[in-house]
Protein backbone atom coordinates (compact mmCIF):
# COMPACT_ATOMS: atom_id res chain seq x y z
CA UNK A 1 -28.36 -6.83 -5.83
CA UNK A 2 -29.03 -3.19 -5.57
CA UNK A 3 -26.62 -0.71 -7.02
CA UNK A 4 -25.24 0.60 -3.99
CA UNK A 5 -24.54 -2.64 -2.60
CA UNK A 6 -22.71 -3.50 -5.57
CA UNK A 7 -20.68 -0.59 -5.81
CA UNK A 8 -19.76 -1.03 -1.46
CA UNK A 9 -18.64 -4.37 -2.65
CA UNK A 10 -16.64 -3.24 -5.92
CA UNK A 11 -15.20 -0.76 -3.27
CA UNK A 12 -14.43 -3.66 -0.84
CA UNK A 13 -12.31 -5.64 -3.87
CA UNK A 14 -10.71 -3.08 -5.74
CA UNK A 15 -10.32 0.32 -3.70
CA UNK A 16 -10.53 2.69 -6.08
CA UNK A 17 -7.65 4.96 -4.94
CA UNK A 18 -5.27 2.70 -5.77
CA UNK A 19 -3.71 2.86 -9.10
CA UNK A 20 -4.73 -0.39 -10.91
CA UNK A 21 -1.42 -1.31 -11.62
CA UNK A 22 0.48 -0.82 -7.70
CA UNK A 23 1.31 -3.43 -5.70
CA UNK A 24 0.36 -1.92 -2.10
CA UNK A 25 -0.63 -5.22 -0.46
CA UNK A 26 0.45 -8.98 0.03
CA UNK A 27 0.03 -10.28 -3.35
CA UNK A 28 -0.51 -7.04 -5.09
CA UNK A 29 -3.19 -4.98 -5.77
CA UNK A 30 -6.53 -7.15 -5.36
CA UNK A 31 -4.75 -9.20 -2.45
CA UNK A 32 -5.35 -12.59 -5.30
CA UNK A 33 -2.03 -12.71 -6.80
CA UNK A 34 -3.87 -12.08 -10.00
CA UNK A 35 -2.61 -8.47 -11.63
CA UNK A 36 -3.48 -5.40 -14.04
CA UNK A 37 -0.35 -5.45 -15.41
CA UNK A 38 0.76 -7.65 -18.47
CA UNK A 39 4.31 -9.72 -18.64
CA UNK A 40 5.40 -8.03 -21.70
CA UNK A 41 5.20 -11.07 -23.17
CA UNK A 42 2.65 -10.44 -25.92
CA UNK A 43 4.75 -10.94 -28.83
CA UNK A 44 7.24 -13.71 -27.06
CA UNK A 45 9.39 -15.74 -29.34
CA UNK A 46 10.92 -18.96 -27.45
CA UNK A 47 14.11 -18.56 -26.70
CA UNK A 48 14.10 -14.41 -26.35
CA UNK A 49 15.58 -12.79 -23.39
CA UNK A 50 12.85 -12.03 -20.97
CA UNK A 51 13.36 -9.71 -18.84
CA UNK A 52 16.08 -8.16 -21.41
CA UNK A 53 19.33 -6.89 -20.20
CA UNK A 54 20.59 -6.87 -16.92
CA UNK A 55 18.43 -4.92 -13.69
CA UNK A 56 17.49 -1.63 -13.96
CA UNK A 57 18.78 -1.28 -10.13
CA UNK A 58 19.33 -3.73 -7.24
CA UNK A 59 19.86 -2.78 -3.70
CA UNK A 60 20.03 -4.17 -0.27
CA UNK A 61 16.71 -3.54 1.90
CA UNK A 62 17.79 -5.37 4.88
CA UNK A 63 17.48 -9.16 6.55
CA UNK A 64 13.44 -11.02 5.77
CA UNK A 65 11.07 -12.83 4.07
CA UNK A 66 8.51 -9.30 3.18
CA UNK A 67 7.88 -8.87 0.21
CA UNK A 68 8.54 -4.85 -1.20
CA UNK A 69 5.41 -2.62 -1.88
CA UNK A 70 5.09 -0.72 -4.60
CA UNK A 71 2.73 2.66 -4.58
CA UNK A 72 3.00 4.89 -7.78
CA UNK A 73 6.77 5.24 -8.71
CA UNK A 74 7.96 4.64 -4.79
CA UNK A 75 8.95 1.00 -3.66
CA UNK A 76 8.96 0.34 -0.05
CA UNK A 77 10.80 -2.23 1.97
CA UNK A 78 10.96 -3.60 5.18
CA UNK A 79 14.01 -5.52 6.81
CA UNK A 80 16.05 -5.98 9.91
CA UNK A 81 19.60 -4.78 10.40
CA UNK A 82 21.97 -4.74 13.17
CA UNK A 83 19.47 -5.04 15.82
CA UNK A 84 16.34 -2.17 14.45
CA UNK A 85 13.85 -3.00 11.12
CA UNK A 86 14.13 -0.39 8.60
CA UNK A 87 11.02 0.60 6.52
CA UNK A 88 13.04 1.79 3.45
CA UNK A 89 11.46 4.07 0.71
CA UNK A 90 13.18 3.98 -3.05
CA UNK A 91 12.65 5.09 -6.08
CA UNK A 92 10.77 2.85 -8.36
CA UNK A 93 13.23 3.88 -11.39
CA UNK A 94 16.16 4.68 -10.42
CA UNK A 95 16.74 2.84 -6.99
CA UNK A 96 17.76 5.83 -5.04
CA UNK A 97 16.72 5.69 -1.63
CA UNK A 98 14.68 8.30 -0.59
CA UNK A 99 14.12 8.18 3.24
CA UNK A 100 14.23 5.49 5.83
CA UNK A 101 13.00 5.36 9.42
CA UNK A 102 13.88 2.08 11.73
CA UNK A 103 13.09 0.99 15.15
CA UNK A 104 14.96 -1.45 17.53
CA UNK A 105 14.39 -4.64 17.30
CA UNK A 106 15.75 -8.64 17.26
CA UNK A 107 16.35 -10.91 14.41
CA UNK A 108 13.73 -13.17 15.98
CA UNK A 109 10.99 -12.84 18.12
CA UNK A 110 11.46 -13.11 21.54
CA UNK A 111 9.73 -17.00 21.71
CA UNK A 112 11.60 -17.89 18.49
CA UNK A 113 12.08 -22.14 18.33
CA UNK A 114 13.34 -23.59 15.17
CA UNK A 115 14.31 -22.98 11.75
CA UNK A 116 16.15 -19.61 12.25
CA UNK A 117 17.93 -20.08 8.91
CA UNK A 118 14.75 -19.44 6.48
CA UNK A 119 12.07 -17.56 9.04
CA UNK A 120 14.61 -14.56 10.02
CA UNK A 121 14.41 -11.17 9.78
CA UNK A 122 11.16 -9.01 9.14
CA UNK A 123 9.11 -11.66 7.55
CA UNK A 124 5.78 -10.12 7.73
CA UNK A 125 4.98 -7.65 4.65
CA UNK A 126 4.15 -4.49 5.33
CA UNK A 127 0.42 -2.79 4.09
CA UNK A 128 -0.14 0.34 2.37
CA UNK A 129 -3.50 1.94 3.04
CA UNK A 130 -4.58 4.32 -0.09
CA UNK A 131 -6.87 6.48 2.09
CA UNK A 132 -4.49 7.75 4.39
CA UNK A 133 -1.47 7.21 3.10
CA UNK A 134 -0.36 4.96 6.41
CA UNK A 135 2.05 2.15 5.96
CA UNK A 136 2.19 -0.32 8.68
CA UNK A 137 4.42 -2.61 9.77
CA UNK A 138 4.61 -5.78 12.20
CA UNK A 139 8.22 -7.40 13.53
CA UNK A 140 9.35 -10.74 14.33
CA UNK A 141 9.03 -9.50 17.63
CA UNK A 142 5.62 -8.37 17.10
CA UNK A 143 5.64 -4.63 16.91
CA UNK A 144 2.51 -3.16 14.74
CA UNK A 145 3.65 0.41 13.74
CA UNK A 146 2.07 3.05 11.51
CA UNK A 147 4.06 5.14 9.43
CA UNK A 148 2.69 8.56 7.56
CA UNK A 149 4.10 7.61 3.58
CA UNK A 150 3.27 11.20 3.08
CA UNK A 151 5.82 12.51 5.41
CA UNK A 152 8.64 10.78 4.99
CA UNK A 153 7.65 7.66 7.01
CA UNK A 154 6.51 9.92 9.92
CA UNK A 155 5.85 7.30 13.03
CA UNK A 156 2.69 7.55 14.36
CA UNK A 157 1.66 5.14 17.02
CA UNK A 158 2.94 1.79 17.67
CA UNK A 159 2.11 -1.36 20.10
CA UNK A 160 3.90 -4.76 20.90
CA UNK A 161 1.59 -7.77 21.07
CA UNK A 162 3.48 -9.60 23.57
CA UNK A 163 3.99 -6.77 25.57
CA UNK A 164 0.39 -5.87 25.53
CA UNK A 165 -1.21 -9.26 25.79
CA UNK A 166 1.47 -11.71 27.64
CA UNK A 167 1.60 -13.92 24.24
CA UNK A 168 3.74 -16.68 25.06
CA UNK A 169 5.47 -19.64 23.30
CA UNK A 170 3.13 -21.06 20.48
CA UNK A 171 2.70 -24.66 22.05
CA UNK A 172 3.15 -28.22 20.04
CA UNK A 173 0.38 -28.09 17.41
CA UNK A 174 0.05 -32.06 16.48
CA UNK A 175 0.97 -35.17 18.30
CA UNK A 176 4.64 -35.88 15.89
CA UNK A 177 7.48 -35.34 18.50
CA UNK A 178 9.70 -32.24 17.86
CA UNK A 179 7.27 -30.21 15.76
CA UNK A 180 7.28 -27.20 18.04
CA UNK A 181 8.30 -24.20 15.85
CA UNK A 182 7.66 -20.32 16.60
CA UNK A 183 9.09 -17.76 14.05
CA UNK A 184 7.02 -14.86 15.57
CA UNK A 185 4.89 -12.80 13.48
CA UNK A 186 4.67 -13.45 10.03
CA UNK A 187 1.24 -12.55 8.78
CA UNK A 188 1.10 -9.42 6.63
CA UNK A 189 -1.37 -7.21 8.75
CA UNK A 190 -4.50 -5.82 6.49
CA UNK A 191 -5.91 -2.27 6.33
CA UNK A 192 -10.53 -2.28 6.08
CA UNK A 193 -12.28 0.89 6.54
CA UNK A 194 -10.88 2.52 9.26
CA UNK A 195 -9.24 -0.20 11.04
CA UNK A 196 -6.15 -2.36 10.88
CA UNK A 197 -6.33 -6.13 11.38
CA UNK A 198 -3.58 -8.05 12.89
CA UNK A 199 -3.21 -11.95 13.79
CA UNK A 200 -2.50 -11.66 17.20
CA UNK A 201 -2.97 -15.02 18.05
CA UNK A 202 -3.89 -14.53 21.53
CA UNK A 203 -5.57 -17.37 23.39
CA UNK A 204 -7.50 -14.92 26.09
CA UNK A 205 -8.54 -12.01 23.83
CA UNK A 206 -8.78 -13.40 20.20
CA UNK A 207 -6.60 -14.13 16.89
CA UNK A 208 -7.62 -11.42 15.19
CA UNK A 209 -7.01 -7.72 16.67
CA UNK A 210 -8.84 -4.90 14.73
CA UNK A 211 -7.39 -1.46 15.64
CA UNK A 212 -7.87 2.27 14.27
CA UNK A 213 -5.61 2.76 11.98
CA UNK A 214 -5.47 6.60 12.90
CA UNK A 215 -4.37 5.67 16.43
CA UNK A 216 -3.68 2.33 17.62
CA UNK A 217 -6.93 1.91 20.34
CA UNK A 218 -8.37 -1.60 19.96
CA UNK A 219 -11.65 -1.93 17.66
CA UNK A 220 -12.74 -5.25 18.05
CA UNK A 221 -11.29 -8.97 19.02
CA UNK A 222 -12.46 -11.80 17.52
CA UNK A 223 -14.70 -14.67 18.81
CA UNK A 224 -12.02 -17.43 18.01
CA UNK A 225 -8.67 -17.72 20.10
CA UNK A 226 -6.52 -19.43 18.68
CA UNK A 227 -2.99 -19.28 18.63
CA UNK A 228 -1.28 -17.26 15.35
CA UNK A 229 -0.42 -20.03 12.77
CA UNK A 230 3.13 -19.35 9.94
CA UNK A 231 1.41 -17.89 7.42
CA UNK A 232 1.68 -15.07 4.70
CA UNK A 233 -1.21 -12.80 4.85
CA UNK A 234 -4.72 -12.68 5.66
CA UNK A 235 -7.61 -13.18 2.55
CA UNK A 236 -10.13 -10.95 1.92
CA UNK A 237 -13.54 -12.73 0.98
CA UNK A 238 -17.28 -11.87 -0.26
CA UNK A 239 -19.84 -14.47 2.00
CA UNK A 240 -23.27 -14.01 0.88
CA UNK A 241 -22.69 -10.66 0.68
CA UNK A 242 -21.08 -9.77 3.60
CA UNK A 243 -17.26 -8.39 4.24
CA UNK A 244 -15.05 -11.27 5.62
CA UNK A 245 -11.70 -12.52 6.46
CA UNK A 246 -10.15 -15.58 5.68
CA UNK A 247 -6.79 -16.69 7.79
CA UNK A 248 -4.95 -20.22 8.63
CA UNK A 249 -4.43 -19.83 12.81
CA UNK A 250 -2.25 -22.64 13.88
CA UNK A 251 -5.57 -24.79 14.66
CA UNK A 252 -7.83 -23.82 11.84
CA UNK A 253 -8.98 -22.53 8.67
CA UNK A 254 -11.03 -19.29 10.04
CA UNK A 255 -13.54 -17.28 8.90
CA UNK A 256 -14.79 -13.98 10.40
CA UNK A 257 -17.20 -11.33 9.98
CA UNK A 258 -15.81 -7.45 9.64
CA UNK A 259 -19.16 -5.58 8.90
CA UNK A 260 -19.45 -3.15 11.23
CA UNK A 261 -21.25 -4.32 14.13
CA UNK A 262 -20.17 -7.99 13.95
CA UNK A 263 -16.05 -7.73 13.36
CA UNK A 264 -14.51 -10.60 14.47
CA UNK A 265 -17.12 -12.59 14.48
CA UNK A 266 -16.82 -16.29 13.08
CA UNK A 267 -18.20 -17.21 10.41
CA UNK A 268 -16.34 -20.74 10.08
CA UNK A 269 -13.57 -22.94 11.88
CA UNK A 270 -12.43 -25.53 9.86
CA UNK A 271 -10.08 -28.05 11.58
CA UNK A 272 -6.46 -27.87 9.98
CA UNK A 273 -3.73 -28.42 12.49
CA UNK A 274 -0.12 -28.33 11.14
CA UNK A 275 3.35 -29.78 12.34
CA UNK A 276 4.98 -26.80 12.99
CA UNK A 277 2.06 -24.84 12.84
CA UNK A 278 2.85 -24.35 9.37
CA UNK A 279 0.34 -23.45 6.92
CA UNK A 280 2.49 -20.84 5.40
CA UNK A 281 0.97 -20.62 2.11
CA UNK A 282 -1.76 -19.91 3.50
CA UNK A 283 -5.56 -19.02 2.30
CA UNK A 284 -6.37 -18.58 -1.20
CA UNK A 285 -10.09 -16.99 -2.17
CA UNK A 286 -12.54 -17.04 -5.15
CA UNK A 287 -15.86 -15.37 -3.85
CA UNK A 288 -16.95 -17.64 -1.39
CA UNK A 289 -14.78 -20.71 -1.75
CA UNK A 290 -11.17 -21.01 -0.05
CA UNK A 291 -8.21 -22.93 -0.61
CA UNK A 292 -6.19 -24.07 2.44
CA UNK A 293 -3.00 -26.42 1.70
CA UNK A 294 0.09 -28.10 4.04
CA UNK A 295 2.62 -30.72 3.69
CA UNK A 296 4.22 -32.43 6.73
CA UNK A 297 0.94 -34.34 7.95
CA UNK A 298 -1.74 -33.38 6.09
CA UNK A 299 0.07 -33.22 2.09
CA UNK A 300 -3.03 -32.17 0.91
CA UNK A 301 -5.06 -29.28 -0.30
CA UNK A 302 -8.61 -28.87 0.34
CA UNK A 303 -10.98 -26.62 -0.95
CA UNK A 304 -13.81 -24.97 1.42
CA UNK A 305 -17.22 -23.72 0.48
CA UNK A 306 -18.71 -20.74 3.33
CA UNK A 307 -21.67 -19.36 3.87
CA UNK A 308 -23.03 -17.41 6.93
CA UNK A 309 -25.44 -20.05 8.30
CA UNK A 310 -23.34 -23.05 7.41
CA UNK A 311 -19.85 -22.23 8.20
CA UNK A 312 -17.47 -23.88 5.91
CA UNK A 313 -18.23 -27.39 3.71
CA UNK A 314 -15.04 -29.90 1.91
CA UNK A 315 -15.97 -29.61 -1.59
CA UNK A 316 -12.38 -31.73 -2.33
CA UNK A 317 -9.56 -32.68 -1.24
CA UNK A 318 -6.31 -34.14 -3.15
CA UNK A 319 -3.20 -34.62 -2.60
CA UNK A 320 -1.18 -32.04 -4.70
CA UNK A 321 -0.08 -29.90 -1.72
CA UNK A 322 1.54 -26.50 -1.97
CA UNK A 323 3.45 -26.47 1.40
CA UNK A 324 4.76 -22.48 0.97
CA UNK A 325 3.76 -20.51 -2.73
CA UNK A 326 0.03 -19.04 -2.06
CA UNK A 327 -1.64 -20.68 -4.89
CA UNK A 328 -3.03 -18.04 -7.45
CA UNK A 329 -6.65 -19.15 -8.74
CA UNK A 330 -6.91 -18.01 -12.36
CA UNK A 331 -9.90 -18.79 -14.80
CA UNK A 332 -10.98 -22.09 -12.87
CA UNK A 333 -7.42 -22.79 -12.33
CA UNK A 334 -5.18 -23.49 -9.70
CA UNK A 335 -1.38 -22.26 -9.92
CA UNK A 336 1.63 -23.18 -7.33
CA UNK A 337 5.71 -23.06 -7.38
CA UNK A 338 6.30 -25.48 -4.56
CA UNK A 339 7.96 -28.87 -5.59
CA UNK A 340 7.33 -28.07 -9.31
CA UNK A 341 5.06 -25.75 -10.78
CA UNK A 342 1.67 -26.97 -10.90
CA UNK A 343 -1.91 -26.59 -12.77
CA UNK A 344 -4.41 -27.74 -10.70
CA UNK A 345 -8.45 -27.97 -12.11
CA UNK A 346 -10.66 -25.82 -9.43
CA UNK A 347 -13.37 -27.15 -9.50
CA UNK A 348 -12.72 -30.65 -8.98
CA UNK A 349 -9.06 -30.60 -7.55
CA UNK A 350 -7.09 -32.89 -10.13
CA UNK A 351 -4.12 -32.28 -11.69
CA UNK A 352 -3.86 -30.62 -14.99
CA UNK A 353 -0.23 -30.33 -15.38
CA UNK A 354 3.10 -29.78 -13.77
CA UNK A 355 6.97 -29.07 -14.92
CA UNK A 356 10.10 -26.84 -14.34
CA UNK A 357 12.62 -26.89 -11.57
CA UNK A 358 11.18 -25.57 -8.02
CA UNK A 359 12.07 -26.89 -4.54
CA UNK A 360 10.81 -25.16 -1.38
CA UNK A 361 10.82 -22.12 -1.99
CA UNK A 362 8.62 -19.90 -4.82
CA UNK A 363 6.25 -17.64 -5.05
CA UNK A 364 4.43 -16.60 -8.46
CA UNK A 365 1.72 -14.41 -10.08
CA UNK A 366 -0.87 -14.06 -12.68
CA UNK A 367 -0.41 -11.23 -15.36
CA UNK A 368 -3.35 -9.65 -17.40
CA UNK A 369 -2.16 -11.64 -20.20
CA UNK A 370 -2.73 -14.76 -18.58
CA UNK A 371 1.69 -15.38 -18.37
CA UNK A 372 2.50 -17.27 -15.07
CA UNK A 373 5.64 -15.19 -13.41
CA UNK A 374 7.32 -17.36 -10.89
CA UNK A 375 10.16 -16.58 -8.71
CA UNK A 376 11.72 -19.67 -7.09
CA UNK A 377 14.86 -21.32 -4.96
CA UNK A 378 17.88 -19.64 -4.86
CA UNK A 379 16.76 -16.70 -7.39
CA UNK A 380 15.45 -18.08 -10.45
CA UNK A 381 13.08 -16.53 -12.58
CA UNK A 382 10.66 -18.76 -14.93
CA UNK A 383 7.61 -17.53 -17.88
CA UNK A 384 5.13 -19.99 -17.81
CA UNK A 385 2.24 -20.22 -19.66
CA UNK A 386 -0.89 -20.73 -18.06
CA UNK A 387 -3.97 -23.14 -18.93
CA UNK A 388 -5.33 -20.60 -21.13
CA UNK A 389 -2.86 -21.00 -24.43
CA UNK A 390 -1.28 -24.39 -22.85
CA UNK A 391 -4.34 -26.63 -21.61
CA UNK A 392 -2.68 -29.77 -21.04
CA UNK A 393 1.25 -29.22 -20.90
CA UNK A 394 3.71 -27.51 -18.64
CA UNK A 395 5.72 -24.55 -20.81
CA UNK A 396 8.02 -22.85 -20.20
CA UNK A 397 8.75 -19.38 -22.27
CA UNK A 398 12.06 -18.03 -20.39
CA UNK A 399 14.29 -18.13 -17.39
CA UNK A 400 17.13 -16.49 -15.94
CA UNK A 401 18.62 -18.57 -13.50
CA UNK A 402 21.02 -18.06 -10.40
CA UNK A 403 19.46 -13.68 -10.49
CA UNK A 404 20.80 -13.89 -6.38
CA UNK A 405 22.14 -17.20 -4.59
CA UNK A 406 19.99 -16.82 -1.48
CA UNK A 407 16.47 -18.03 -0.59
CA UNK A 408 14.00 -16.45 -2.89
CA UNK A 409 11.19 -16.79 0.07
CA UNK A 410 9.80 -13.13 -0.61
CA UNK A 411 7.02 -12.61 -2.68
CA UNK A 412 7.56 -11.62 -6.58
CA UNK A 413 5.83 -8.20 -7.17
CA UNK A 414 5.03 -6.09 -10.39
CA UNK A 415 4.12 -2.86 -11.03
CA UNK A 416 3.75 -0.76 -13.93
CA UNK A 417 5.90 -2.65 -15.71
CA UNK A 418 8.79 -2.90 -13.27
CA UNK A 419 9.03 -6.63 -11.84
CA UNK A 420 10.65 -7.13 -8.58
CA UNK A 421 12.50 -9.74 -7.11
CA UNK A 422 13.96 -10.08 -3.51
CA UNK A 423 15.52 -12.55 -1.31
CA UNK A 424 15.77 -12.79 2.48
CA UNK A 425 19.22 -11.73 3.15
CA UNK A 426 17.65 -8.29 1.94
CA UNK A 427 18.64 -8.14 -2.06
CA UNK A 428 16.31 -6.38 -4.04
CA UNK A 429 16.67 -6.34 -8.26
CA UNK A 430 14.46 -4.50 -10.20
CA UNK A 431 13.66 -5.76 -14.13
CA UNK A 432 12.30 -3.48 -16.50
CA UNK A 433 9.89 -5.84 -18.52
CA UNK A 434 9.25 -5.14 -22.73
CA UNK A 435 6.26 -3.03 -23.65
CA UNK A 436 3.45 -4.86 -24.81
């Protein structure tokens, strides 16, 4: 590979305007869930408090599933409150707030069937774009906004996908009888280059929506039309060299193209229909392979190898589903929080080991110094060690259960040593964690 092609792709995976150890993006800095920053854990002796002391700070940040950003010492949040979504900027130490700007908007979007209790709120998570300085933001009800971070959330342009395109009701996925769900839009949007790249879901025009980020005018559509699946965030991937992105619609596991004169075109559909359209953990990526997982019908996770001429090929499949934590993929290995917390070998797909307390809800990360952080249920924290010191056993280093008593369905986040948990009735603690 010539130099400059490896340096456009270095660009492509770690922007270098970013500091290394932010959290601007769904699952943090390199969009993998795998982070900088270390635990603190370096010295741990069983038994220690971990995080020590109570939180720094712990605020309110409004009604959803989004997980907080967190860009230099300034955390931002995005939640719904008395019928607008707030996009909430704080400071990273102390907590204080330092500007907000909201729009009106519903709890739900306007098609909403099913499950109100857990999918309410602003569930999407917002993206930070280093270049600019943009933030942007998509509701329930499917409002994409831009914000200028350098301004005190300045709005900039906005656009509302069912307004725009007519979206209507996601219909009944698979054949099981009263499996029609729609929660809206959930799917953290993603900054590339100049544009911004939404799952639209739009079943005349194309999933995927590319639009300048600068001013809202449409860039490109993709090739495949299926309707938006329930999912977290849309994966970044290398395929034999060429920018891509990974998402789970509600009919497949899609790849498509976004160098420049081919964005949005597909690179692979691979069949995964969901009750409930549900595939909310999502795609996981390592170079050119994928991981896409469900419960309900399929409880199984399969692993996908691309390329450009041959779409996507089943390398495995098992049957140790993650059915809502993104799995992290870690030094050949496989971590989930979802019905346990699991090891999983990634090359082969069998089961390596599995422990601790987690039900339906969890989300976790990978620290430099290979810790497992995992936030879970109703707001427990768990240190886990990962494959590297504990190859065949679950173990557990610390805990602090019962942080919050609601739904820990956001996304754990940490940056420069601050780690921060959040629940979806808006709660937000931040944990100072020991200095290597």
């Amino acid at each position: 590979m010539c130099c400059r092609c490896l340096l456009l792709l270095l660009v492509f995976i770690f922007p270098l305007t970013v500091d290394a150890e932010d959290w601007p993006h769904w699952r943090g800095e390199n969009r993998n869930g795998v982070i900088s920053g270390e635990s603190g854990s370096s010295h741990f002796t069983a038994g220690a408090a971990w995080p020590e002391g109570p939180a720094l700070w712990s605020v309110n940040a409004g009604t959803g599933a989004s997980s907080p950003l967190v860009v230099g010492d300034i955390v931002y949040t995005y939640g719904w409150e008395k019928n607008a979504l707030y996009l909430r900027a704080w400071n990273a130490k102390t907590g204080k707030k330092l500007w907000q700007q909201s729009h009106p908007g519903p709890r739900y979007g306007r098609h909403a069937v099913g499950d109100q209790g857990m999918f309410t709120g602003a569930t999407a998570t917002p993206e930070y774009d280093a270049e600019s300085g943009l933030l942007f933001t998509l509701s329930p009800d499917g409002d994409l906004r831009a914000w200028d971070s350098t301004s005190r959330g300045k709005p900039l342009w906005e656009l509302n996908f069912y307004d725009k395109f007519g979206i209507e009701r996601r219909p009944q996925i698979t054949k099981r009888k009263n499996t029609r769900r729609d929660y809206g839009y959930t799917c953290a949007p993603i900054v590339h280059e100049n544009w911004v790249i939404a799952e639209v879901g739009d079943p005349k025009t194309g999933n995927l929506h590319a639009f300048n980020k600068h001013s809202g005018e449409p860039a490109w559509t993709s090739q495949n039309q299926d309707f938006a699946g329930h999912t977290g965030g849309l994966a970044p991937m290398i395929v034999d060299g060429v920018p891509c992105l990974a998402v789970a619609t509600s009919y497949h596991a899609l790849v498509v193209r976004l160098d420049k004169t081919n964005g949005g075109k597909t690179v692979a559909e691979f069949p995964w229909e969901t009750d409930f359209s549900n595939t909310i953990a999502g795609i996981a990526v390592w170079k050119n392979e994928l991981l896409i997982s469900s419960r309900y019908n399929h409880m199984a996770m399969a692993k996908l190898s691309v390329s450009l001429k041959n779409g996507a090929r089943e390398v495995w499949k098992n049957r140790y589903p993650t059915g809502v934590c993104t799995p992290v993929i870690f030094e050949d290995k496989v971590y989930f929080a979802n019905k346990g917390i699991h090891c999983i070998d990634f090359k082969t797909g069998e089961l390596i080991w599995e422990g601790g307390k987690v039900g339906d809800a969890g989300s976790c990360l990978v620290t430099s110094d290979a810790r497992l952080i995992v936030w879970a249920n109703g707001g427990d924290l768990n240190l886990v060690e990962t494959a590297r010191r504990s190859p065949d056993k679950y173990i557990e280093l610390a805990a602090k259960r019962g942080i919050f008593k609601e739904f820990a369905w956001p996304h754990v986040a940490l940056a420069n040593g601050r780690l921060y948990l959040k629940t979806t009735n808006g709660d937000l603690a931040c944990f100072s964690l020991p200095k290597p």
